[in-house]
N, C-alpha and C. Protein backbone atom coordinates (compact mmCIF):
# COMPACT_ATOMS: atom_id res chain seq x y z
N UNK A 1 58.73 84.55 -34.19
CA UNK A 1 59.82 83.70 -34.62
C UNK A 1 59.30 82.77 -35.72
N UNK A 2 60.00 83.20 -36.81
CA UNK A 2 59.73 81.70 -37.92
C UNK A 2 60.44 80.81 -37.96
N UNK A 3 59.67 79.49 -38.38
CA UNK A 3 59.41 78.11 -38.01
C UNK A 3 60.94 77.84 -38.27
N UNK A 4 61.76 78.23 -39.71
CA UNK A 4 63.36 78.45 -39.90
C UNK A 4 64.48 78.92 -38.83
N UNK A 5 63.55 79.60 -38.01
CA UNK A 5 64.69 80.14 -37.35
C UNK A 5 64.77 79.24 -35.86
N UNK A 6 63.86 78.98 -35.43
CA UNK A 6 63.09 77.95 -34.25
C UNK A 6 63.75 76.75 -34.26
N UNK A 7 63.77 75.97 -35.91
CA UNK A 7 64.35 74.70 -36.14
C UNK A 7 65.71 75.06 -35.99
N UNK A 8 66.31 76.28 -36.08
CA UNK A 8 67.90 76.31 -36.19
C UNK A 8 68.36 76.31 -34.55
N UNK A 9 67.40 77.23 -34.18
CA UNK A 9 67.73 77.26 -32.67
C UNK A 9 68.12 76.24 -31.45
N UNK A 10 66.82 75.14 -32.42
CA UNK A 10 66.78 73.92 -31.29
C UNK A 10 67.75 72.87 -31.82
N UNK A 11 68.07 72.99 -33.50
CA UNK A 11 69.53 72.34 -33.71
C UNK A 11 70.55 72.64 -33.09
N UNK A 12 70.91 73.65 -33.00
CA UNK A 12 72.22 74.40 -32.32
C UNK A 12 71.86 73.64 -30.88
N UNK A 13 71.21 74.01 -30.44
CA UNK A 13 71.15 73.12 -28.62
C UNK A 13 71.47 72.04 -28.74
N UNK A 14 71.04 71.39 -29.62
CA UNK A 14 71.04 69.64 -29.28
C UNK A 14 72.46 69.38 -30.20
N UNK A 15 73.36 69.97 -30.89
CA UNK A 15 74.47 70.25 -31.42
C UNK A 15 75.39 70.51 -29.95
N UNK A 16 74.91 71.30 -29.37
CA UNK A 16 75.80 71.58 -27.91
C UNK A 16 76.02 70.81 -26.78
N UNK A 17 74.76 69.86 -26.87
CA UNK A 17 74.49 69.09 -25.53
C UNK A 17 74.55 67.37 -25.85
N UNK A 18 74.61 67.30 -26.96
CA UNK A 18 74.31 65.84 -27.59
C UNK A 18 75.54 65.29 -26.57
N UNK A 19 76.67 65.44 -27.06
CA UNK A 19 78.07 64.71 -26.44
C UNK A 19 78.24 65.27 -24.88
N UNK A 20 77.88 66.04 -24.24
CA UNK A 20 77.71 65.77 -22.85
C UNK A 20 76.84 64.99 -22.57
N UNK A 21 75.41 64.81 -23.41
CA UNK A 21 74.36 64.28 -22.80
C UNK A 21 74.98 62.78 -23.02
N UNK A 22 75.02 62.06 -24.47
CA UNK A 22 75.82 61.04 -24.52
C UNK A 22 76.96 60.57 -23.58
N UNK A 23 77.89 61.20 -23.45
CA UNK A 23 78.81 60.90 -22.00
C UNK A 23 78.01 61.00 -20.83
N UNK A 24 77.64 61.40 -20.62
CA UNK A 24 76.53 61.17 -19.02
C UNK A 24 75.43 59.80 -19.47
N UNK A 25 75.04 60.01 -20.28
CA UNK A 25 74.43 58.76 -20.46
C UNK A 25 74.88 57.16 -20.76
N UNK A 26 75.93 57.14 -20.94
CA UNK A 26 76.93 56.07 -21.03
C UNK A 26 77.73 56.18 -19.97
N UNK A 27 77.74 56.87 -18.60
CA UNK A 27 78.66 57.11 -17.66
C UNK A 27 77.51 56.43 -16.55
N UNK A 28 76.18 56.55 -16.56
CA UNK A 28 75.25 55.90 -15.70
C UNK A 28 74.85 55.03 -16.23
N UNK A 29 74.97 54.25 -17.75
CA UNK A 29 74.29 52.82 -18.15
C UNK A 29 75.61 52.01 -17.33
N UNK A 30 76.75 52.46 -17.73
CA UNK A 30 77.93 51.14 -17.39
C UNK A 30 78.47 51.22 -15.53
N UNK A 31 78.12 52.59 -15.31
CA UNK A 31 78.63 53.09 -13.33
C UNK A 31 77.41 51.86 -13.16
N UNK A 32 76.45 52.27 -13.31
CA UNK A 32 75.36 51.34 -12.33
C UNK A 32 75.15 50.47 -12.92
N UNK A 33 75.39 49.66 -13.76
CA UNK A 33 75.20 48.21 -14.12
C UNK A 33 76.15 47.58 -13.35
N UNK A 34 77.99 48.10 -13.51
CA UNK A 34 78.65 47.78 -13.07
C UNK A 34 79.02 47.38 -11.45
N UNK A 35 78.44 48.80 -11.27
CA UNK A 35 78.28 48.56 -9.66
C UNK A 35 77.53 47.14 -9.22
N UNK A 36 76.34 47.19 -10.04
CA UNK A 36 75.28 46.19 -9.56
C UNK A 36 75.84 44.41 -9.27
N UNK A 37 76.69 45.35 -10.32
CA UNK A 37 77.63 43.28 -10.42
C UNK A 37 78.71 43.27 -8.95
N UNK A 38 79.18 44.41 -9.49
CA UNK A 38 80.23 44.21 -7.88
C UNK A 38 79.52 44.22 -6.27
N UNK A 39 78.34 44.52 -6.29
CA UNK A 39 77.49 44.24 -5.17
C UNK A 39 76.66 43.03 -5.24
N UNK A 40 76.48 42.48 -6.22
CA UNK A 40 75.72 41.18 -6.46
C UNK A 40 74.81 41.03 -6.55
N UNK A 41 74.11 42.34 -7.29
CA UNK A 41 72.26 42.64 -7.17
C UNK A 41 72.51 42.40 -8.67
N UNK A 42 73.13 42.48 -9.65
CA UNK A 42 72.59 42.47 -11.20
C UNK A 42 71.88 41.59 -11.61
N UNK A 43 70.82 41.82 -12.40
CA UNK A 43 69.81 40.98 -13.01
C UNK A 43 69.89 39.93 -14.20
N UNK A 44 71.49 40.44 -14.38
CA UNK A 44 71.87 39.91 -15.22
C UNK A 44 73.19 38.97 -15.44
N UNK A 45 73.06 38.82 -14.02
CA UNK A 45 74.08 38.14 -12.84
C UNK A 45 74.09 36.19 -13.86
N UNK A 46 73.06 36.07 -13.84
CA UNK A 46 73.04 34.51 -14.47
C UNK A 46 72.97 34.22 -16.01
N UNK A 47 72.86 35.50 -16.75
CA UNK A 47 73.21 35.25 -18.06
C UNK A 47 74.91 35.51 -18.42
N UNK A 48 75.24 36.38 -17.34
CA UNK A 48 77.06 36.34 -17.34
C UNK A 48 77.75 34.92 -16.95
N UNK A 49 76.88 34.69 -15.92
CA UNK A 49 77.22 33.23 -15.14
C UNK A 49 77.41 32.31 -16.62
N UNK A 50 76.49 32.05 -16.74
CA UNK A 50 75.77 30.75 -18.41
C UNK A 50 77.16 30.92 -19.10
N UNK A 51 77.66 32.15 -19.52
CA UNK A 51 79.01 32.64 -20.74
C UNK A 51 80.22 31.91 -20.36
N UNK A 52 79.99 32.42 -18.50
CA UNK A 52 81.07 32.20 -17.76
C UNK A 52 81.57 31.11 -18.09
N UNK A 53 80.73 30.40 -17.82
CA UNK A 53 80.47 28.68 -17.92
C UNK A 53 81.20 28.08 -18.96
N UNK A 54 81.03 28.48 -19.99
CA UNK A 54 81.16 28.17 -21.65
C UNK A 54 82.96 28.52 -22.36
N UNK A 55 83.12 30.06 -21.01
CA UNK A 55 84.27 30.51 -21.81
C UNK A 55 85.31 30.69 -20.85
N UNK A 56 85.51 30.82 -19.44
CA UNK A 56 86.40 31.22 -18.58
C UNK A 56 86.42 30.33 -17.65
N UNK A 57 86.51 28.86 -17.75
CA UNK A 57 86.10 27.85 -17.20
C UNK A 57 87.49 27.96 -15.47
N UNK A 58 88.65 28.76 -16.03
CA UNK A 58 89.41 28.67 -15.33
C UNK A 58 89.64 29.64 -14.22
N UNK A 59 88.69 30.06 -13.83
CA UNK A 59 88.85 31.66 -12.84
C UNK A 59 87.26 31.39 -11.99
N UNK A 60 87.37 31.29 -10.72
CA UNK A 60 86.30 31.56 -10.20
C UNK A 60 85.28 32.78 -10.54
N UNK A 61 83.78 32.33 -10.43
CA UNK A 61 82.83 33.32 -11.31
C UNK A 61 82.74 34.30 -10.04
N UNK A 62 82.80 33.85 -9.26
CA UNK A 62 82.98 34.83 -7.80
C UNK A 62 83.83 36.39 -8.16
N UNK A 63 84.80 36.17 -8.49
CA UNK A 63 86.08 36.61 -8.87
C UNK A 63 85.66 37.79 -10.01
N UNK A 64 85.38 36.70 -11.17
CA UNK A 64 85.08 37.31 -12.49
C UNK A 64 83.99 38.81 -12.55
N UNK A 65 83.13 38.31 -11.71
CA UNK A 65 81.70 39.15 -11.79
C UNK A 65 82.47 40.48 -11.27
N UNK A 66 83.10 40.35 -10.15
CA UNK A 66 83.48 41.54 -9.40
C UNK A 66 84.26 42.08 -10.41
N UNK A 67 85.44 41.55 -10.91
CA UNK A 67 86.33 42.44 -11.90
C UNK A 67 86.08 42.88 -13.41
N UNK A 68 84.49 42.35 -13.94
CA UNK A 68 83.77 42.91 -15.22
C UNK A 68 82.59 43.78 -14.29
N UNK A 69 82.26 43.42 -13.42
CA UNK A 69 81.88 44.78 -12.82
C UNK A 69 82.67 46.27 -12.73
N UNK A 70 83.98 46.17 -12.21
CA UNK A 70 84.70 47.35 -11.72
C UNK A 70 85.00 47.70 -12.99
N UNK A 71 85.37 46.62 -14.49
CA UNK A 71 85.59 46.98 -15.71
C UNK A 71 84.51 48.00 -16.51
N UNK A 72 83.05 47.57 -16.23
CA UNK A 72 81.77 48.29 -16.87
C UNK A 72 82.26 49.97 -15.89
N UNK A 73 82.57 49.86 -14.72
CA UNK A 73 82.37 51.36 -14.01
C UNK A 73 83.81 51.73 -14.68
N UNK A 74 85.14 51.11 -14.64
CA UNK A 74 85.92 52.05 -15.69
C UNK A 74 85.19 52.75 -16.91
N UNK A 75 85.03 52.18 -17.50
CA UNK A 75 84.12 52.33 -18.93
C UNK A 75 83.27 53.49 -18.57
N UNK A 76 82.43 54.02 -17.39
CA UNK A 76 81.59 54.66 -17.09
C UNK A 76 82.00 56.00 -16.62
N UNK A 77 83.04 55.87 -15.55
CA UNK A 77 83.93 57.00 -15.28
C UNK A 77 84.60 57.38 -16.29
N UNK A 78 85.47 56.64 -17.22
CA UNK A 78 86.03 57.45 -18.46
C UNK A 78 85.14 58.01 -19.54
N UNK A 79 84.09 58.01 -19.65
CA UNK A 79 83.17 58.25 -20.09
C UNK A 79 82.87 60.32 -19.65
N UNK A 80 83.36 60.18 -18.30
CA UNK A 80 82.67 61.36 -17.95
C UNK A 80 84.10 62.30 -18.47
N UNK A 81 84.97 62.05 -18.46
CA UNK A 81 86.68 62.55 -18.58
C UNK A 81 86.90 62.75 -20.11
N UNK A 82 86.56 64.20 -20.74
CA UNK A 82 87.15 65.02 -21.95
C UNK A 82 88.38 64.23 -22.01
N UNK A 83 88.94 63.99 -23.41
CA UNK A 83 90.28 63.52 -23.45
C UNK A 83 90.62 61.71 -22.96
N UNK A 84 89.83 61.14 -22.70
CA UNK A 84 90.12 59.65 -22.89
C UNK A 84 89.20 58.81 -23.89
N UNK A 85 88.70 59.59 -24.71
CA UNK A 85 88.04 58.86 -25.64
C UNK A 85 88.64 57.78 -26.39
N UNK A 86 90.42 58.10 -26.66
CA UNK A 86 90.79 56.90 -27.32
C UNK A 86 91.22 56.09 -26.60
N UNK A 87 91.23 55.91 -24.94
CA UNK A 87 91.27 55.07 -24.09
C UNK A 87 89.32 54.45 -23.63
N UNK A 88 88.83 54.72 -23.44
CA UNK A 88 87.35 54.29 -23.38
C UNK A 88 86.76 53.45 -24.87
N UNK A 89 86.77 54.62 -25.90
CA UNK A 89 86.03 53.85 -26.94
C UNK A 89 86.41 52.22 -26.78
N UNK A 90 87.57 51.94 -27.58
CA UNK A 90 88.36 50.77 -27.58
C UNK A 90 87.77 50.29 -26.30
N UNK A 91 87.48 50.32 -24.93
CA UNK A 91 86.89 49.24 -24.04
C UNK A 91 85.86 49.05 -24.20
N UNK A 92 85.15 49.68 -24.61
CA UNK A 92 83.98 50.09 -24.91
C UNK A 92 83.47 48.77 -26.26
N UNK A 93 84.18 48.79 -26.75
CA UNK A 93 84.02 48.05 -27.84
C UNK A 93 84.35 46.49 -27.41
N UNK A 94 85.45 46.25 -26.80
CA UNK A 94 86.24 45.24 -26.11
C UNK A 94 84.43 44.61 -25.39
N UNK A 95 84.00 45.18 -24.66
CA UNK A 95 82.96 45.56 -23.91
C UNK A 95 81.96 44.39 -24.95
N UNK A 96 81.83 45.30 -25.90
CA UNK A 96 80.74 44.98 -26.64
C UNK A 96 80.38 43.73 -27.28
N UNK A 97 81.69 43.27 -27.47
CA UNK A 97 81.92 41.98 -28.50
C UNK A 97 81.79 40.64 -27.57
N UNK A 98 82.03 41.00 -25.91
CA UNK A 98 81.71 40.20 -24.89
C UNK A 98 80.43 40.05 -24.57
N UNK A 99 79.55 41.42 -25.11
CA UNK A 99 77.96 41.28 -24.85
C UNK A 99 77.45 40.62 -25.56
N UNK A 100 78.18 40.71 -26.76
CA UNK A 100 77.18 40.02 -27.62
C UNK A 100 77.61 38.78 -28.18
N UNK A 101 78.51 37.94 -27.79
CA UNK A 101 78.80 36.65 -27.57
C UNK A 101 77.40 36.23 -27.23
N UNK A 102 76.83 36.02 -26.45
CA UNK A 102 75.47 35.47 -25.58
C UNK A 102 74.45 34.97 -27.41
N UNK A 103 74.73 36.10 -27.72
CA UNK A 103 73.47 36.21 -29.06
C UNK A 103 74.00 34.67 -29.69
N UNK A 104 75.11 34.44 -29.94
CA UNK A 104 75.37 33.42 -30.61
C UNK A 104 75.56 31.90 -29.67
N UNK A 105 76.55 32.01 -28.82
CA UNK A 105 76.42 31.08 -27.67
C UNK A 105 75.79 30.50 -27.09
N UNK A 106 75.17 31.08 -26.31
CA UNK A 106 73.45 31.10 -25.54
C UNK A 106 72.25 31.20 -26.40
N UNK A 107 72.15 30.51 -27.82
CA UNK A 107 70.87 31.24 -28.15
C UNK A 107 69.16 30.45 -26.83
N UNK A 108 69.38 29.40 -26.36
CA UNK A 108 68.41 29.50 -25.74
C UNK A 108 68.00 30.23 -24.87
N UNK A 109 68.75 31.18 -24.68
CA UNK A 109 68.63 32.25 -23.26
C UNK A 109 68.25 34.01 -23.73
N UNK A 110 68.60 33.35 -25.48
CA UNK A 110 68.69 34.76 -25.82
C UNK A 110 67.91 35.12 -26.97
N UNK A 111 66.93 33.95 -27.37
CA UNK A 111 65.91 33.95 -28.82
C UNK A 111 65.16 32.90 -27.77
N UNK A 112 63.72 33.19 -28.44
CA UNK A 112 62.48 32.71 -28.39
C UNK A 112 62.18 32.00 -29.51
N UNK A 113 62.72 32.55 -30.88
CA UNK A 113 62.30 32.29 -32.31
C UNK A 113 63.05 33.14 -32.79
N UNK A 114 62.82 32.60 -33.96
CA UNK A 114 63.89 33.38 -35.07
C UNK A 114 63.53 34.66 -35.13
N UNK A 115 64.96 35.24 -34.58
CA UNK A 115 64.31 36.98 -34.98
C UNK A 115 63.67 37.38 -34.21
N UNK A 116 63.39 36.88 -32.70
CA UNK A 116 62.50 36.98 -31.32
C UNK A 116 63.28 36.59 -30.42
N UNK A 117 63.87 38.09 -29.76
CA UNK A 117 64.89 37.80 -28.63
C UNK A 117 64.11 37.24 -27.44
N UNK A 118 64.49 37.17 -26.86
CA UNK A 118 64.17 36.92 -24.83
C UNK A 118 64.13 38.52 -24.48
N UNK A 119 63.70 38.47 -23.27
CA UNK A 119 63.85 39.56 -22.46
C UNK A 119 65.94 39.86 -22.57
N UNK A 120 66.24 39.04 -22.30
CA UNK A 120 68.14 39.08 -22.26
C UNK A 120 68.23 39.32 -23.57
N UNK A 121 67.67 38.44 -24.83
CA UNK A 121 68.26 39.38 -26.28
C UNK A 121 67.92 40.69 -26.12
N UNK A 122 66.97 40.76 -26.26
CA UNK A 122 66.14 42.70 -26.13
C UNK A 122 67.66 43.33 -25.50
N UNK A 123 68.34 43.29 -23.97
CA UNK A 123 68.95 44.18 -23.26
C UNK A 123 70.17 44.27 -24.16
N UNK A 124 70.59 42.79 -24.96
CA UNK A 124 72.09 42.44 -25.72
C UNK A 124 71.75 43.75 -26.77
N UNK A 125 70.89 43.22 -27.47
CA UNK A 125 70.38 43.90 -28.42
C UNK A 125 70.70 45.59 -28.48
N UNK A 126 70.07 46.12 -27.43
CA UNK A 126 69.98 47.38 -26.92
C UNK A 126 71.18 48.17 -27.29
N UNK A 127 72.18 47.25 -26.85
CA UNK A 127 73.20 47.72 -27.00
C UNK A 127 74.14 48.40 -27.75
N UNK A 128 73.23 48.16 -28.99
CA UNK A 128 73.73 48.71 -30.70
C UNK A 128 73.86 50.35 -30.12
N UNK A 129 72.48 50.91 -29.11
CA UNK A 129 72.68 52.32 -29.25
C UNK A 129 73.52 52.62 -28.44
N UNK A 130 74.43 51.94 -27.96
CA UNK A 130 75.41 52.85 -26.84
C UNK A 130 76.52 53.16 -27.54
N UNK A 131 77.16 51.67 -28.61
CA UNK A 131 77.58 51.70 -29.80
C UNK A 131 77.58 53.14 -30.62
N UNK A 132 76.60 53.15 -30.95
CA UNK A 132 76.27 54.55 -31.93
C UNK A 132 76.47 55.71 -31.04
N UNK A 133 76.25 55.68 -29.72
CA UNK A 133 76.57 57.18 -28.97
C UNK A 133 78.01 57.30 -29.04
N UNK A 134 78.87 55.74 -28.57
CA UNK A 134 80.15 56.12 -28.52
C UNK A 134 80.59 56.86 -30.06
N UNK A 135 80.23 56.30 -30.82
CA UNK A 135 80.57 56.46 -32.36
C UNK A 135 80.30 58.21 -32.60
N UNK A 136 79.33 58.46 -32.10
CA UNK A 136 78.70 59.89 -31.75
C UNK A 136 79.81 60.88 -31.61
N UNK A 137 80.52 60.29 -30.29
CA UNK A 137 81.52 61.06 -29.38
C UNK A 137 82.22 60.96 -30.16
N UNK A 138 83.03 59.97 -30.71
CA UNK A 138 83.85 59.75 -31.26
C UNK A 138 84.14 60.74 -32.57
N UNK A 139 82.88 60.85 -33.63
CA UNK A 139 83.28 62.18 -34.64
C UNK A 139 83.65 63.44 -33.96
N UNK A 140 83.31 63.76 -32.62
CA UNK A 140 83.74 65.00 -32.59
C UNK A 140 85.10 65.43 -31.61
N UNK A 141 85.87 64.42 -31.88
CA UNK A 141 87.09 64.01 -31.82
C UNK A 141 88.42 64.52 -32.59
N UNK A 142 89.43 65.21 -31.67
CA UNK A 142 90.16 66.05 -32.53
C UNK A 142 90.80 64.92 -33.04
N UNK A 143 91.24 65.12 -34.42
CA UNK A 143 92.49 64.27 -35.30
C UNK A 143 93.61 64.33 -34.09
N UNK A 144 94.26 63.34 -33.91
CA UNK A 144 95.77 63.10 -33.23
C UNK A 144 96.65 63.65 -34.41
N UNK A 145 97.29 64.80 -34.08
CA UNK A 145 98.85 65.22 -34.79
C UNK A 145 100.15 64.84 -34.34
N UNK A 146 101.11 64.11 -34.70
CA UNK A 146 101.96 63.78 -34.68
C UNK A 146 102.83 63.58 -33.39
């Protein structure tokens, strides 16, 4: 087998599997984060708290955690479901713009120094690539006809 034909081979695979692998992989970042919140193990339980604080002053955080928990596992289950992409992306994004509130809000929780996240910037941060997977899924997305 030449090296041309080898590189085509293993394109074509990862051409086939990218957007399942992407949906499964965005179906277990947001199922089990989410879960984690609605059981009350997330690690990231007190940097939601800090936001909480700042922006939803009117809703018990009790409350809140559980229902952006069950929100991250929507996000996760639609994820696995052909055909709700233009219902997911859009939360997905909704999603995103709530994560990364913290970066600006919170910067003591979320920079060390300029341009030097925390351990919590790093995870905010991270987040650009789930971004780009959805975006992923998203090109191979039939046009809506009429």
């Amino acid at each position: 087998m030449n090296i041309h034909r080898f590189d085509t081979e293993v394109i074509n695979f990862f051409r086939k599997v990218s957007v399942p692998l992407a949906r499964f992989g965005l179906f277990v970042i947001f199922f089990w984060f989410g879960i984690l919140k609605v059981l009350g193990l997330s690690p990231a339980s007190s940097l939601v708290q800090a936001l909480f604080c700042k922006t939803i002053p009117w809703m018990p955080f009790s409350v809140f955690i559980v229902l952006f928990g069950l929100f991250e596992t929507l996000i996760g289950i639609l994820f696995l479901i052909r055909g709700a992409e233009r219902v997911v992306i859009p939360l997905l994004f909704i999603h995103m713009i709530t994560t990364f509130i913290p970066l600006f809000v919170l910067p003591q929780e979320t920079w060390q120094g300029f341009l030097v996240p925390t351990l919590e910037g790093q995870y905010i941060i991270k987040n650009l690539a789930l971004v780009a997977c959805a975006v992923g899924i998203a090109t191979h997305m039939d046009p809506k006809t009429r």
